[in-house]
N, C-alpha and C. Protein backbone atom coordinates (compact mmCIF):
# COMPACT_ATOMS: atom_id res chain seq x y z
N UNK A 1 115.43 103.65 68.66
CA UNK A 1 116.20 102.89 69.63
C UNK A 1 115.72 101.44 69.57
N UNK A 2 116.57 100.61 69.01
CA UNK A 2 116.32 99.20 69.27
C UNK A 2 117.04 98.38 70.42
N UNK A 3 116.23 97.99 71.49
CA UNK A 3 117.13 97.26 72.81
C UNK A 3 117.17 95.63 72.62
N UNK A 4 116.09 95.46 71.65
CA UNK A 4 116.48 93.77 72.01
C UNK A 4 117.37 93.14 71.33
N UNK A 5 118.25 93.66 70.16
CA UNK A 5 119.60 92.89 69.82
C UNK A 5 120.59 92.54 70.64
N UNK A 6 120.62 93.77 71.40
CA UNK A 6 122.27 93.35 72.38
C UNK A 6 121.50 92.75 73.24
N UNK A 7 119.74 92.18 74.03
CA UNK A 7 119.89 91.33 74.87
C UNK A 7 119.41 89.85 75.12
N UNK A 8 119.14 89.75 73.17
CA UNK A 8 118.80 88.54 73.03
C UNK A 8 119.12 87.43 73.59
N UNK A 9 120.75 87.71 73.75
CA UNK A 9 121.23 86.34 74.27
C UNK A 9 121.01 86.05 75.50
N UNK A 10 120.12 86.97 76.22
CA UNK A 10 120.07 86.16 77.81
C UNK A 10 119.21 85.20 77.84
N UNK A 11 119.20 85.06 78.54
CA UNK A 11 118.31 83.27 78.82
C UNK A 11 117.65 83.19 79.91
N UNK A 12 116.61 82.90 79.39
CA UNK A 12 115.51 83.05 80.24
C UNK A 12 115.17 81.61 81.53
N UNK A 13 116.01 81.73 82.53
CA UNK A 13 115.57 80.50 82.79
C UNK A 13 114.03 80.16 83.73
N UNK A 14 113.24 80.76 83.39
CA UNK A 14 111.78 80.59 83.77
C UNK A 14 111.07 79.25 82.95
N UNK A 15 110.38 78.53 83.17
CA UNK A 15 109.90 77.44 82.47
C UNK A 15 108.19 78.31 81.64
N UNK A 16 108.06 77.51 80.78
CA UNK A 16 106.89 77.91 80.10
C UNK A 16 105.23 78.05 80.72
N UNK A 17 105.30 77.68 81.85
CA UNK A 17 104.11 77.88 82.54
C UNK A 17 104.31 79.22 83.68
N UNK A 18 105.20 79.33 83.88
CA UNK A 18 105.37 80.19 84.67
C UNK A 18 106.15 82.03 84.23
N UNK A 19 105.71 81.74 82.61
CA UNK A 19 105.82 83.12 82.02
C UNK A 19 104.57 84.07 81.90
N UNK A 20 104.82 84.98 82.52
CA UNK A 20 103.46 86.12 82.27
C UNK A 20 103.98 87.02 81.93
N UNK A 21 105.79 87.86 82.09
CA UNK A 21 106.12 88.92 81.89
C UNK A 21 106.78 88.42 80.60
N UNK A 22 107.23 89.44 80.05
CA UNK A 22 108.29 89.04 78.72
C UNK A 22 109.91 89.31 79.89
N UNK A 23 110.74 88.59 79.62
CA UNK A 23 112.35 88.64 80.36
C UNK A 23 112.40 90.07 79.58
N UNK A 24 112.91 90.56 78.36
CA UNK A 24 113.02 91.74 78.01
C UNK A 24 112.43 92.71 78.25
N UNK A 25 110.87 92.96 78.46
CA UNK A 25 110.47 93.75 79.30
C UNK A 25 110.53 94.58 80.35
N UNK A 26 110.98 93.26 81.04
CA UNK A 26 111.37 93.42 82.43
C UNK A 26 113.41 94.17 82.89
N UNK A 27 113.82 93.34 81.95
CA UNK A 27 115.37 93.69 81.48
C UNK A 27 115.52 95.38 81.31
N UNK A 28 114.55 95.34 80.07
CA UNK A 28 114.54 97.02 79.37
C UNK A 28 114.25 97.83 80.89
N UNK A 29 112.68 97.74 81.29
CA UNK A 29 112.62 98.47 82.79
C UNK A 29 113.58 98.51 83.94
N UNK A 30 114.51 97.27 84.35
CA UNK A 30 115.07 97.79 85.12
C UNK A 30 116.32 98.50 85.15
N UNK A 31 116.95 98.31 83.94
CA UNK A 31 117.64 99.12 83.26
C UNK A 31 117.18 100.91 83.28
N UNK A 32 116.13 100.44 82.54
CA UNK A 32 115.66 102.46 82.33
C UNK A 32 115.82 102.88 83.41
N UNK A 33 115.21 102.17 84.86
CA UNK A 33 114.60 102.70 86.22
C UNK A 33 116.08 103.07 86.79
N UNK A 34 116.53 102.10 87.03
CA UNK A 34 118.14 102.78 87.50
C UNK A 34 119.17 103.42 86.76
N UNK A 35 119.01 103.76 85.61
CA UNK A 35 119.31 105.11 84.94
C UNK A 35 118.46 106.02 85.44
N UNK A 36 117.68 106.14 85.67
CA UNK A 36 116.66 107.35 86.47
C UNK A 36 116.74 107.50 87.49
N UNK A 37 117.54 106.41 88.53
CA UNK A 37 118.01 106.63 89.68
C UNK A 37 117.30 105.80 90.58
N UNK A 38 116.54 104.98 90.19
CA UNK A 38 115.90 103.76 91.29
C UNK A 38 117.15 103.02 91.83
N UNK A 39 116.90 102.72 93.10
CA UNK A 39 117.63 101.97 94.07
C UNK A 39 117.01 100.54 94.26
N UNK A 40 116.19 100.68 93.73
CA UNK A 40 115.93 98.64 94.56
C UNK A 40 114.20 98.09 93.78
N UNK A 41 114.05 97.37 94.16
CA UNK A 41 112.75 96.81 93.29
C UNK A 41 111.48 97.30 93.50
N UNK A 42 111.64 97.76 94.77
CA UNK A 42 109.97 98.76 94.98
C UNK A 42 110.08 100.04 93.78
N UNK A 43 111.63 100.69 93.90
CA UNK A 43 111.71 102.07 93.09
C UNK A 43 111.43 101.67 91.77
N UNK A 44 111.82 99.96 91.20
CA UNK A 44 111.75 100.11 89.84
C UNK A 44 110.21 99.81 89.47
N UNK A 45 109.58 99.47 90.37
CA UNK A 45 108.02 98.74 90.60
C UNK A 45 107.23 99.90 90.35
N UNK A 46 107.80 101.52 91.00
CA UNK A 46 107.04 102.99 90.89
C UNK A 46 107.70 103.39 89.74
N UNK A 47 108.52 103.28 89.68
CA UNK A 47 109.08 103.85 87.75
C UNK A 47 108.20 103.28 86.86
N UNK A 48 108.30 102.10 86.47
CA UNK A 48 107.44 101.11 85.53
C UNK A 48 105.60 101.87 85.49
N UNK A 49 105.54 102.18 87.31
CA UNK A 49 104.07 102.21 86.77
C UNK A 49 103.94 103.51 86.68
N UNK A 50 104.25 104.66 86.77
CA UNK A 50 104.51 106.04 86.77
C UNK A 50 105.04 106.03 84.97
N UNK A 51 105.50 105.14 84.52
CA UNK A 51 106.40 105.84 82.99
C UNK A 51 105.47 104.88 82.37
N UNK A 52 104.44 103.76 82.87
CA UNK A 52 104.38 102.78 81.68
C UNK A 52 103.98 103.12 80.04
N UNK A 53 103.47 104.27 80.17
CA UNK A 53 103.15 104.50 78.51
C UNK A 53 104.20 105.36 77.59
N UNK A 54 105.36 105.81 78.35
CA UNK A 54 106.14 105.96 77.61
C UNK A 54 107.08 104.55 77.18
N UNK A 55 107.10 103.69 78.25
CA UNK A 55 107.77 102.44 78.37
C UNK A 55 107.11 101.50 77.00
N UNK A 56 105.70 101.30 77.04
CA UNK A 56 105.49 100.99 76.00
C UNK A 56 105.52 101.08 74.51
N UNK A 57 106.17 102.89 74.13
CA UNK A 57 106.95 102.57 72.97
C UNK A 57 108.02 101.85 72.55
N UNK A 58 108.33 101.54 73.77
CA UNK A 58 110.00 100.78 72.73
C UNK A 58 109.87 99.25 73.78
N UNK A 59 108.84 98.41 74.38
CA UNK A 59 108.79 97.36 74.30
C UNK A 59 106.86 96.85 74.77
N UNK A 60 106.23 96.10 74.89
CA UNK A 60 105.27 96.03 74.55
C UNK A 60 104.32 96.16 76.18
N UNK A 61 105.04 95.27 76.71
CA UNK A 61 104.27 95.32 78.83
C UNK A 61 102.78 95.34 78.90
N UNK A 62 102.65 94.01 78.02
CA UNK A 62 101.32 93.45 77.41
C UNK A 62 100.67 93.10 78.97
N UNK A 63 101.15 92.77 80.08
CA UNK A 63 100.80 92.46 81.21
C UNK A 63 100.72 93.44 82.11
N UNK A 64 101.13 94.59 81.55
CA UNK A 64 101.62 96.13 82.29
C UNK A 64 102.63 95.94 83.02
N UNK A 65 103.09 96.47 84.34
CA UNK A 65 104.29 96.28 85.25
C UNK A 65 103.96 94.95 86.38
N UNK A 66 104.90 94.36 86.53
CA UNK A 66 104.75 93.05 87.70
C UNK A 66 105.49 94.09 88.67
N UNK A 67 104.79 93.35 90.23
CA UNK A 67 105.16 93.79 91.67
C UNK A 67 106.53 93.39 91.47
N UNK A 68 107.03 94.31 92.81
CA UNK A 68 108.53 94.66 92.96
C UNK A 68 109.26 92.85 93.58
N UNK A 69 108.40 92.17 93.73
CA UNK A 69 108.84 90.60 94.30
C UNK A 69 108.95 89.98 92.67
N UNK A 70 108.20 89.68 91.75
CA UNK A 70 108.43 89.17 90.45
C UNK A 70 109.85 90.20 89.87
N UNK A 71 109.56 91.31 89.77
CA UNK A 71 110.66 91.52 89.04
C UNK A 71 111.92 91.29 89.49
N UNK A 72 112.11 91.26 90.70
CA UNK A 72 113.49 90.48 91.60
C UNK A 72 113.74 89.11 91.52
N UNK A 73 112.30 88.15 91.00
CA UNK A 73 112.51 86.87 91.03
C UNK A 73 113.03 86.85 89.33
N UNK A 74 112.40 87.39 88.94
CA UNK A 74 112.71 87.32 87.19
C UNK A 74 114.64 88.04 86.91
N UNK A 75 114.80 88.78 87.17
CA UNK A 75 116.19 89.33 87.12
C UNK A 75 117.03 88.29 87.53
N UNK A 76 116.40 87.64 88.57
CA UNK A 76 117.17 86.46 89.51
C UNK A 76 117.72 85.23 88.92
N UNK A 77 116.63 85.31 87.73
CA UNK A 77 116.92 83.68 87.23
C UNK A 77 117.59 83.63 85.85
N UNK A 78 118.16 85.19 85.86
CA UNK A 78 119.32 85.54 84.47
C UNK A 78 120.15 84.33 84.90
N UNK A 79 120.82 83.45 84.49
CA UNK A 79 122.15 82.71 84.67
C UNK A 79 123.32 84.27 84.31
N UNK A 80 123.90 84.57 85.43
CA UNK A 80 125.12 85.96 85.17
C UNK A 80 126.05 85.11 84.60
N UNK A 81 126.58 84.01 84.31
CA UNK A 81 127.54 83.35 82.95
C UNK A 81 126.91 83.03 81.47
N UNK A 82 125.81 82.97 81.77
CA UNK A 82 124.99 82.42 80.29
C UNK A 82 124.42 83.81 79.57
N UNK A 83 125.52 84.88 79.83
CA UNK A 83 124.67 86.30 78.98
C UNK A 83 125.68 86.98 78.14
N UNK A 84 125.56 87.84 77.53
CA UNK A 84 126.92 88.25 76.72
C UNK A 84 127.23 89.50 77.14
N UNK A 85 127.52 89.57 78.27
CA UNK A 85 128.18 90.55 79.54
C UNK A 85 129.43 89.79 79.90
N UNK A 86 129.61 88.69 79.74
CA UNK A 86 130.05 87.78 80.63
C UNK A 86 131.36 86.96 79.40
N UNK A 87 131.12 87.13 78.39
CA UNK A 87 132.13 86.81 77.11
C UNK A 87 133.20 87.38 77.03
């Protein structure tokens, strides 16, 4: 399973000092988590850390899982026109 072709094109709008997660990382997890049935950012915050070593085969979560407030701020700063959902 390769995930990061179809989500290359999003755009990360986080500035370079203020990256600790990878955007795809975080993308891939909340994706998986609500296919598994998470409802909101705490559920995907207990998925991530409950699955992380299966999670780490198919992307890296060199930082392990970020709290359920980062991953809401990071999802947040997708531009929803600047992705190829949106073409």
């Amino acid at each position: 399973m390769n995930f990061d072709p179809h989500f290359k094109s999003l755009q990360d709008g986080r500035t370079d000092i203020n990256i600790r997660y990878e955007l795809l990382d975080i993308v891939f997890l909340t994706l998986v988590a609500i296919l598994c049935g998470a409802e909101g950012w705490k559920d995907i915050q207990r998925f991530g850390e409950s699955k992380l070593e299966w999670l780490r085969k198919y992307r890296a979560f060199k930082q392990g899982i970020p709290r359920r407030h980062t991953i809401d701020r990071i999802i947040g700063v997708i531009p929803p026109k600047n992705n190829s959902f949106h073409k």
